[in-house]
N, C-alpha and C. Protein backbone atom coordinates (compact mmCIF):
# COMPACT_ATOMS: atom_id res chain seq x y z
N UNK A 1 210.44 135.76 69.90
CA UNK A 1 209.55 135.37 68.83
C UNK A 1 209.56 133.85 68.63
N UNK A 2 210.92 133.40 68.80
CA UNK A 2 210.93 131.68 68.51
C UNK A 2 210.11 131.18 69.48
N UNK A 3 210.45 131.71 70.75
CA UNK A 3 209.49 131.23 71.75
C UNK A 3 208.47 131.07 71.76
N UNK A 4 207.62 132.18 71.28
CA UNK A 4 206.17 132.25 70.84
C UNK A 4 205.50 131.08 69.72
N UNK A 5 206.40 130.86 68.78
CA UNK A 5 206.10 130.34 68.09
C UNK A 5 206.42 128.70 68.16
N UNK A 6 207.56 128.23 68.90
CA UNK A 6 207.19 127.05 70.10
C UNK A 6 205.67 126.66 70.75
N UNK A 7 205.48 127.79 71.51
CA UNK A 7 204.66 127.74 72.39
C UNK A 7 203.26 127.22 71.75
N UNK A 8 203.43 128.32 70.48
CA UNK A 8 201.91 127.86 69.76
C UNK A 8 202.08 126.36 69.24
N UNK A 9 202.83 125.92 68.54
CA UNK A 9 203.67 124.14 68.06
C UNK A 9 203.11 123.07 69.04
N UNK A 10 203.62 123.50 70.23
CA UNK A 10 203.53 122.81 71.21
C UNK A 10 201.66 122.19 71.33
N UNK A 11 201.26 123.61 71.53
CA UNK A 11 199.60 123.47 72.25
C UNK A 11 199.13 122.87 71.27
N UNK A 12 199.53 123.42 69.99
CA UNK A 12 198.53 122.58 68.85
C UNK A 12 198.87 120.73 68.91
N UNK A 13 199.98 120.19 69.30
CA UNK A 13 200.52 118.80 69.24
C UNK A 13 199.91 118.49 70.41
N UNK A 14 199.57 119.52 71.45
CA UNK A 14 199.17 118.55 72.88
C UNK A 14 197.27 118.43 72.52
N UNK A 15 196.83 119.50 71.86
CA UNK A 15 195.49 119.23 71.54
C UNK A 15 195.21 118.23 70.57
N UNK A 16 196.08 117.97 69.21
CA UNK A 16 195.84 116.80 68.43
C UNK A 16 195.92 115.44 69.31
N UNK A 17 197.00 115.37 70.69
CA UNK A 17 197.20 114.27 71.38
C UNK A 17 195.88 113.67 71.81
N UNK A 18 195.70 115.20 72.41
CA UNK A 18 194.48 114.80 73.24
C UNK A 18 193.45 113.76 72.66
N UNK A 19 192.72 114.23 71.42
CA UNK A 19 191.75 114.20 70.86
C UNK A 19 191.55 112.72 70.50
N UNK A 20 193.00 112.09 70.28
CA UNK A 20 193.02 110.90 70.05
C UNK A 20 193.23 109.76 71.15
N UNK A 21 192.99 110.28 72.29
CA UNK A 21 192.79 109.16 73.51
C UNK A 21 191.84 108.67 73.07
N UNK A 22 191.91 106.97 73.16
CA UNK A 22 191.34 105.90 73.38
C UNK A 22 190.62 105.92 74.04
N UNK A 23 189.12 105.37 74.30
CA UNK A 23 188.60 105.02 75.59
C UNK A 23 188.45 103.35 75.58
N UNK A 24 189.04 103.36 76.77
CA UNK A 24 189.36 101.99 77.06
C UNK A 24 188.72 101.42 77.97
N UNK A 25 188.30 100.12 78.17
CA UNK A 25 187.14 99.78 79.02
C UNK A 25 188.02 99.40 80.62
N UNK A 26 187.95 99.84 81.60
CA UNK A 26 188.84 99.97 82.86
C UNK A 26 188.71 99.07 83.73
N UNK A 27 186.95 98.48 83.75
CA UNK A 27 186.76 97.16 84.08
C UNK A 27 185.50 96.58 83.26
N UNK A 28 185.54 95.25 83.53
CA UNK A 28 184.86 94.60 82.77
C UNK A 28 183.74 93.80 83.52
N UNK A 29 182.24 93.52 82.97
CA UNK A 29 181.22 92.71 83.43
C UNK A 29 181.47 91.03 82.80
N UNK A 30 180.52 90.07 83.12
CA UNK A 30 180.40 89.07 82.42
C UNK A 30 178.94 88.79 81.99
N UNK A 31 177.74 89.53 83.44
CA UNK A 31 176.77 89.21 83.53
C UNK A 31 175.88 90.34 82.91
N UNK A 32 175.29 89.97 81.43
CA UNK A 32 174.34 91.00 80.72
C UNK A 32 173.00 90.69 80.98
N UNK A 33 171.71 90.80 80.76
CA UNK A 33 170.73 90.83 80.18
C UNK A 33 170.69 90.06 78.84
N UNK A 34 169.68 89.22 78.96
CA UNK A 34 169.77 88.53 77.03
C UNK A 34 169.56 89.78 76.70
N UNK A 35 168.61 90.91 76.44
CA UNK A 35 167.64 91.49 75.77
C UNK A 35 169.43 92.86 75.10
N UNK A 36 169.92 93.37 76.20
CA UNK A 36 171.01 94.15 75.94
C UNK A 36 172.08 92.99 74.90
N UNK A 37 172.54 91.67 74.98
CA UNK A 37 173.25 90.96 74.16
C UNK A 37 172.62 90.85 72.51
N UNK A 38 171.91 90.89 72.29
CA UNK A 38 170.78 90.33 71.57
C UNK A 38 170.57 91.91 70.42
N UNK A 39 170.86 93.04 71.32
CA UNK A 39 170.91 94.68 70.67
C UNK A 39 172.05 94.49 70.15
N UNK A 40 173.38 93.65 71.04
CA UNK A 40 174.71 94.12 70.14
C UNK A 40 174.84 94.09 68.37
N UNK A 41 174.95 95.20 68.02
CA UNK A 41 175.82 95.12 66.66
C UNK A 41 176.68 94.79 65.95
N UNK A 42 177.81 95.19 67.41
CA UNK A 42 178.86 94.62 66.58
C UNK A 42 180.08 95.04 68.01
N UNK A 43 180.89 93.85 67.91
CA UNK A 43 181.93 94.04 69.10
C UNK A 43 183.44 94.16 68.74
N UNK A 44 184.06 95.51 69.61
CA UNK A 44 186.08 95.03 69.44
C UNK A 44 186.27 94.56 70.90
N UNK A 45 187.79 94.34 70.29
CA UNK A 45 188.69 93.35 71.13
C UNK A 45 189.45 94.38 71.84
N UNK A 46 189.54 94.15 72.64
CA UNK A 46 190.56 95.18 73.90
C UNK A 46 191.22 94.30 74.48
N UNK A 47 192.83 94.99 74.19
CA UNK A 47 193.73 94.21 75.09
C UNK A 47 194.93 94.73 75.38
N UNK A 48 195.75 94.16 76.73
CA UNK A 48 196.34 95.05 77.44
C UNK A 48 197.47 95.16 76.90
N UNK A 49 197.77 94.80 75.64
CA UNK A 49 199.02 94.51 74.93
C UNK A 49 199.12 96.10 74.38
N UNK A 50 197.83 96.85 74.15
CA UNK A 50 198.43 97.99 73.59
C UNK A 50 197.99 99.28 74.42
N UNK A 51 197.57 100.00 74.26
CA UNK A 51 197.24 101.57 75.19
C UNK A 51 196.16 101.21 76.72
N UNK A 52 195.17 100.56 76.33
CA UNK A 52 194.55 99.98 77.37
C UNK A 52 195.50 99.00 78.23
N UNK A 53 194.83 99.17 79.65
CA UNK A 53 195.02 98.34 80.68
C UNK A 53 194.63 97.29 80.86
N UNK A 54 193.64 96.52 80.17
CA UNK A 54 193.04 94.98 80.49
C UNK A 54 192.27 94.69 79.31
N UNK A 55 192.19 93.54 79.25
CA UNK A 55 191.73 92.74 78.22
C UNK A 55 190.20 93.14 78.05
N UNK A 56 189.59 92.88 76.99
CA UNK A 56 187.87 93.23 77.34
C UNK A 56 187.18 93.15 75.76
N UNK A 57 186.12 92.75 75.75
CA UNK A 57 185.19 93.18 74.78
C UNK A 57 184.10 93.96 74.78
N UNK A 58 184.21 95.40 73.82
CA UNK A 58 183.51 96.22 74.03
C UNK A 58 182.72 96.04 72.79
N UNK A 59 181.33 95.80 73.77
CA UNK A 59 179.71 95.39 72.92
C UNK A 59 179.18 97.29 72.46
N UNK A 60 178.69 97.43 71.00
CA UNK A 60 177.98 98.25 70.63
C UNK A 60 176.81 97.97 70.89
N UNK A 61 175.99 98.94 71.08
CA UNK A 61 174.59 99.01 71.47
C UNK A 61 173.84 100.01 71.21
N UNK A 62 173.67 100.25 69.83
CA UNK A 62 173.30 101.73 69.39
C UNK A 62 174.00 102.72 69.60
N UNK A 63 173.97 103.83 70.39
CA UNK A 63 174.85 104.68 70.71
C UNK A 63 175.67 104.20 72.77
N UNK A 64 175.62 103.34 72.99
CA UNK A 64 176.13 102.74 73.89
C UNK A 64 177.04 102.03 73.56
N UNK A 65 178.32 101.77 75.01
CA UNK A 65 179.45 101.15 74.68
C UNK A 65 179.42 100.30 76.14
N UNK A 66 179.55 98.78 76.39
CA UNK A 66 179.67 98.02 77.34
C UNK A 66 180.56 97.43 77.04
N UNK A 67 181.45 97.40 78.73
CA UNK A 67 183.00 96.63 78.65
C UNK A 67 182.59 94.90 79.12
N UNK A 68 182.60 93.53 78.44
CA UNK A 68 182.62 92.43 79.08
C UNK A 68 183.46 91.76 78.83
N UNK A 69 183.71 90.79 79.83
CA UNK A 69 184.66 90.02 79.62
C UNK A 69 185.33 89.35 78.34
N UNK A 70 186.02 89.13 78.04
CA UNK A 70 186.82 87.86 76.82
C UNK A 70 186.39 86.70 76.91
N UNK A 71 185.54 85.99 77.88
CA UNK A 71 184.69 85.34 77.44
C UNK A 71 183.85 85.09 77.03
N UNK A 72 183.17 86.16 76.77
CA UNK A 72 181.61 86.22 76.11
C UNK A 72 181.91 86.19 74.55
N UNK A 73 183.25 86.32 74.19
CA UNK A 73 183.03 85.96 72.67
C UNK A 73 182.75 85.41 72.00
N UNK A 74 182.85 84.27 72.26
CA UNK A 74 182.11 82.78 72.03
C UNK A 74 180.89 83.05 71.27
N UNK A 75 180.27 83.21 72.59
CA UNK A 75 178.68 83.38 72.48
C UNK A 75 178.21 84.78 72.01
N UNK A 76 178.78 85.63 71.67
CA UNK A 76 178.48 86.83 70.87
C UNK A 76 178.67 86.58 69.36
N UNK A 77 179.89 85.51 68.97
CA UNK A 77 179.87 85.39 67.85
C UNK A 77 178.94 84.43 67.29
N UNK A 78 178.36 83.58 68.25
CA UNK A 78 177.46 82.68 67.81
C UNK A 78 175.65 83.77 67.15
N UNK A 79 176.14 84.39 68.54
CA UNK A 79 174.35 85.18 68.16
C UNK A 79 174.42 86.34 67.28
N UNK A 80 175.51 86.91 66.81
CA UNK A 80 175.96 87.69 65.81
C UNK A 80 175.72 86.93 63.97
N UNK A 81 176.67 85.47 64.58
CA UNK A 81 176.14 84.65 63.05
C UNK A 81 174.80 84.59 62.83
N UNK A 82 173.53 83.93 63.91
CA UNK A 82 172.21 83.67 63.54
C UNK A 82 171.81 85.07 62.78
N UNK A 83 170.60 84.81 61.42
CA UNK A 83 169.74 85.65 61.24
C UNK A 83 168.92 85.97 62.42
N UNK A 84 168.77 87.36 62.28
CA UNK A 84 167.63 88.19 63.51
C UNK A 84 166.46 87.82 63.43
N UNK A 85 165.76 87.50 63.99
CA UNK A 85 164.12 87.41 63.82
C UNK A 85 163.42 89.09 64.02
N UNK A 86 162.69 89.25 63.05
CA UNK A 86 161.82 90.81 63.00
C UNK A 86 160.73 90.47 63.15
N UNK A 87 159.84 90.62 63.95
CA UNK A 87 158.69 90.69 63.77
C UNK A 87 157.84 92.00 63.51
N UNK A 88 156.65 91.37 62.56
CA UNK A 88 155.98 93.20 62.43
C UNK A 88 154.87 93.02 62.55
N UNK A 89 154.08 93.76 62.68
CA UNK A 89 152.64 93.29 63.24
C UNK A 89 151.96 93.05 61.57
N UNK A 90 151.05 92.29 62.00
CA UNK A 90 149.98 91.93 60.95
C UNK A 90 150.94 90.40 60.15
N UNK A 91 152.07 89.71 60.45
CA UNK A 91 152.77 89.34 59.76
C UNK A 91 152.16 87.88 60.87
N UNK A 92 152.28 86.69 60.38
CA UNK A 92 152.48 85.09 60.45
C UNK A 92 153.68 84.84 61.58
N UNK A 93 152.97 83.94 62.79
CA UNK A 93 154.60 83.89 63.54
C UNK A 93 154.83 82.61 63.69
């Protein structure tokens, strides 16, 4: 009976494990598209100091996730600060 009831302990701790893997970016680009940079929302920092393997910044993109380099932060935080330009039709440009 203890056994059994191990057994069940166990599966439930290896399925909570599971669930909480990271996805970590495995390799990284440098070279985007303005038009994909320009979608980002909003970016984290990946680095090999903790569960991941390599350094990286992973760009949001609506329901998309792109791994680029640690150097593009720079310039993500620059085009992140500017206000967006919207245009809508019928509107003054």
């Amino acid at each position: 009976m203890e056994l059994v009831v191990l057994a069940i302990l166990l599966s439930i701790t290896f399925s909570a494990v599971q669930g909480a893997t990271p996805k970590c970016c495995v390799e990284t680009t440098i070279k985007f598209p303005l038009e994909v940079l320009q979608k980002v929302t909003k970016y984290d920092v990946q680095t090999h100091q903790g569960v991941c393997a390599i350094d990286a910044l992973v760009l949001h993109v609506k329901n998309k996730r792109y791994c680029a380099k640690p150097k593009l932060e720079r310039l993500l935080k620059m085009m992140l600060s500017k206000p967006r330009k919207s245009l809508k039709y019928g509107s003054a440009v």
